[in-house]
C-alpha atoms as a PDB file:
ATOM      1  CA  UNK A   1     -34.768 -62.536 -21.377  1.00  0.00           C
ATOM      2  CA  UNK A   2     -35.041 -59.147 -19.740  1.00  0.00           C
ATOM      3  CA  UNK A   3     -37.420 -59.100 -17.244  1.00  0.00           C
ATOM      4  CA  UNK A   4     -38.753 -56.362 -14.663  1.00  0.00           C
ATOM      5  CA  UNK A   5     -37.318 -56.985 -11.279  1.00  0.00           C
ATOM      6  CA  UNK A   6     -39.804 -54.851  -9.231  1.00  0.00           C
ATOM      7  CA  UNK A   7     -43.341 -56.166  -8.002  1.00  0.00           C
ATOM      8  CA  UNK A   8     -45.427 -52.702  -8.057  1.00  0.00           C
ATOM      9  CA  UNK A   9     -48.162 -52.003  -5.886  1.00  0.00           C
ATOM     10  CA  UNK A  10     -49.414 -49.143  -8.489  1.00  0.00           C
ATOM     11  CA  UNK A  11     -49.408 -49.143 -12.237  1.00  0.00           C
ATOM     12  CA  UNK A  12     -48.002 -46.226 -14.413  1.00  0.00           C
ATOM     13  CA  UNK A  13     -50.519 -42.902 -14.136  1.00  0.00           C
ATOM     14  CA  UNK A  14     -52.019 -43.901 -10.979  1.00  0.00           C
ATOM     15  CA  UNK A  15     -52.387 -41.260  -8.487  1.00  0.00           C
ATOM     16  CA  UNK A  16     -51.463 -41.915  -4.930  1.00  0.00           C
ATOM     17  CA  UNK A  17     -53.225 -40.368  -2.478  1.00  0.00           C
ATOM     18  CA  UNK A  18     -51.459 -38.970   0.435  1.00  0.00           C
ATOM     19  CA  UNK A  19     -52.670 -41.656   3.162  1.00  0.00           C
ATOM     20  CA  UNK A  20     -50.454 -44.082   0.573  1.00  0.00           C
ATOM     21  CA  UNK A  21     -49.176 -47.263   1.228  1.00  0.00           C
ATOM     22  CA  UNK A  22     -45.554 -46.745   2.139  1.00  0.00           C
ATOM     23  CA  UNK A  23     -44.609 -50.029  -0.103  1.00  0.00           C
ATOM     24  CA  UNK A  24     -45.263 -49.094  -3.514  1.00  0.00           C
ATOM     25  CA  UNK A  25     -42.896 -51.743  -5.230  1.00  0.00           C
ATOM     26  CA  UNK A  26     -40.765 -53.970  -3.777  1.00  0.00           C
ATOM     27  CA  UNK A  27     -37.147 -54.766  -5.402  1.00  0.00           C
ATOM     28  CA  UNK A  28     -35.679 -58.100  -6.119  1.00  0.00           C
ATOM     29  CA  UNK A  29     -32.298 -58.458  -7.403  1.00  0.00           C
ATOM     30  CA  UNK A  30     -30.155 -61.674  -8.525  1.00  0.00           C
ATOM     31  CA  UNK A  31     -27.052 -62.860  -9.998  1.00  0.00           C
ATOM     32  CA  UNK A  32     -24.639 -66.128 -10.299  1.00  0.00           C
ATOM     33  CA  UNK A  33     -22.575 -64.520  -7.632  1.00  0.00           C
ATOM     34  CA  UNK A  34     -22.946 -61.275  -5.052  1.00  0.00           C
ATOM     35  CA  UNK A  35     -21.351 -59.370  -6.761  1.00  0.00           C
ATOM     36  CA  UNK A  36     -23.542 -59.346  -9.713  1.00  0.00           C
ATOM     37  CA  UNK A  37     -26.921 -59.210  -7.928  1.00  0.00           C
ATOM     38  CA  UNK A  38     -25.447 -55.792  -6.333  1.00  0.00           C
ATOM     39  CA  UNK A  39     -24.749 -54.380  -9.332  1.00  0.00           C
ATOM     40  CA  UNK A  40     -28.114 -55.483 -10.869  1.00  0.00           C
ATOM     41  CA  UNK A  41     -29.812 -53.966  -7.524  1.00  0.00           C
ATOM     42  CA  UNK A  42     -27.631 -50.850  -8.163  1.00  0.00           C
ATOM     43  CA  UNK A  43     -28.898 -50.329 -11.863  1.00  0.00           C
ATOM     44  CA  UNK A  44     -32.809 -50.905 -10.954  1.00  0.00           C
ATOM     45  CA  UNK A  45     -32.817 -48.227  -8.497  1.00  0.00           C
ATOM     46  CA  UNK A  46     -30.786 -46.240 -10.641  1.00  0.00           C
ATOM     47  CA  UNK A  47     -33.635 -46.980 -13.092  1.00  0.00           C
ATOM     48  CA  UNK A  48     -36.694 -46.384 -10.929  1.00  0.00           C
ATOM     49  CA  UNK A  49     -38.889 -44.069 -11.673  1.00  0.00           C
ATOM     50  CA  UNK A  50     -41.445 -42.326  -8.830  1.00  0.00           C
ATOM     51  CA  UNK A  51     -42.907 -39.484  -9.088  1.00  0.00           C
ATOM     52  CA  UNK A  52     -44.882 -37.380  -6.509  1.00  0.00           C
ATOM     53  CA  UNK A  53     -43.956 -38.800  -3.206  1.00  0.00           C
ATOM     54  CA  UNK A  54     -40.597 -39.513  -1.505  1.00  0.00           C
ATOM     55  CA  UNK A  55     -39.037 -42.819  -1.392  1.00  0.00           C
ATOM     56  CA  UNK A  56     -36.016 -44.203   0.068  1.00  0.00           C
ATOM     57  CA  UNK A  57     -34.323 -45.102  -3.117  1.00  0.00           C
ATOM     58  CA  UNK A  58     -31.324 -42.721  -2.205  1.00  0.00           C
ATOM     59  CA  UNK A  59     -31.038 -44.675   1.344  1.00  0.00           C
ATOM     60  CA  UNK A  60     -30.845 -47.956  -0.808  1.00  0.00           C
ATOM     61  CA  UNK A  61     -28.616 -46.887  -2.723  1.00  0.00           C
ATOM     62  CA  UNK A  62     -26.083 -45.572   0.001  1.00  0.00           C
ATOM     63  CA  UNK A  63     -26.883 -49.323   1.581  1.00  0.00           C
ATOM     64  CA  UNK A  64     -25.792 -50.881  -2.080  1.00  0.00           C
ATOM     65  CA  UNK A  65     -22.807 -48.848  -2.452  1.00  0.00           C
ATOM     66  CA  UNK A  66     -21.502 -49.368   0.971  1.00  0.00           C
ATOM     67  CA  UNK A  67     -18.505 -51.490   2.001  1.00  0.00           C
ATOM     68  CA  UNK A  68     -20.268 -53.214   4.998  1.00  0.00           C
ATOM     69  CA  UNK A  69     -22.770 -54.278   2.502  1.00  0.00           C
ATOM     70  CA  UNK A  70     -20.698 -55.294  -0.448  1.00  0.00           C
ATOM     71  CA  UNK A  71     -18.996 -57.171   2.507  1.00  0.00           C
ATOM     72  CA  UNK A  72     -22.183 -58.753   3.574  1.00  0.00           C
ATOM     73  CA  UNK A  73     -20.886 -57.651   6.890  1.00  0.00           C
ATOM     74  CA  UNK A  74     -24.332 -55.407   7.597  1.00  0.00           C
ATOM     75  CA  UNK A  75     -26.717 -55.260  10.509  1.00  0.00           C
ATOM     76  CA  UNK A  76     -30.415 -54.447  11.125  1.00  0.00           C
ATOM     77  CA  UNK A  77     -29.142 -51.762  13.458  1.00  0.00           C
ATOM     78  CA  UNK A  78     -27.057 -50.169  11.288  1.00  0.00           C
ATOM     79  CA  UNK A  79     -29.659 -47.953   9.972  1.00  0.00           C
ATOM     80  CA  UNK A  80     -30.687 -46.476  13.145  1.00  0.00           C
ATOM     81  CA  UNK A  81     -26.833 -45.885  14.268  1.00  0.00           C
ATOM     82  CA  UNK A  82     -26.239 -43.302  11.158  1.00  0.00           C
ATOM     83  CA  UNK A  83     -23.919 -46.194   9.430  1.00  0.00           C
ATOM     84  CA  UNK A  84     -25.996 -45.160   5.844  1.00  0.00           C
ATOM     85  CA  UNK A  85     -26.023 -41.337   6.703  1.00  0.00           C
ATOM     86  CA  UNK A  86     -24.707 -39.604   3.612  1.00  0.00           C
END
């Protein structure tokens, strides 16, 4: 069974107003192994659709694709240090 792995804060045609929640959906991605739940993270945000205001789907998916976090071998700081820069 297919099922929609993002909780949305909004539904389809809503307008967001420009004093908008930053979280508009959160993303939840499993799988039997790492491996698989990365890829399954990878296709969603492929996937997702937003329209109007920025979101940091390109900065997840630099995160996703990255060796340090196919390795599991990421850090909370790694953000701010220009590890995901692309």
């Amino acid at each position: 069974m297919a099922r929609d792995p993002a909780e949305k804060r909004v539904a389809e045609g809503c307008l967001v107003s420009v004093h908008y929640d930053p979280l508009l959906a959160k993303l939840v991605a499993v799988g039997a192994m790492r491996e698989e739940a990365i890829a399954r993270m990878e296709a969603a945000l492929e996937a997702f659709v937003v329209e109007g205001p920025k979101t940091a789907i390109p900065f997840h998916l630099r995160v996703t694709r990255g060796a340090a976090f196919r390795e599991g071998s990421t850090h909370t700081r790694m953000a701010e240090q220009g590890a995901f820069n692309g």
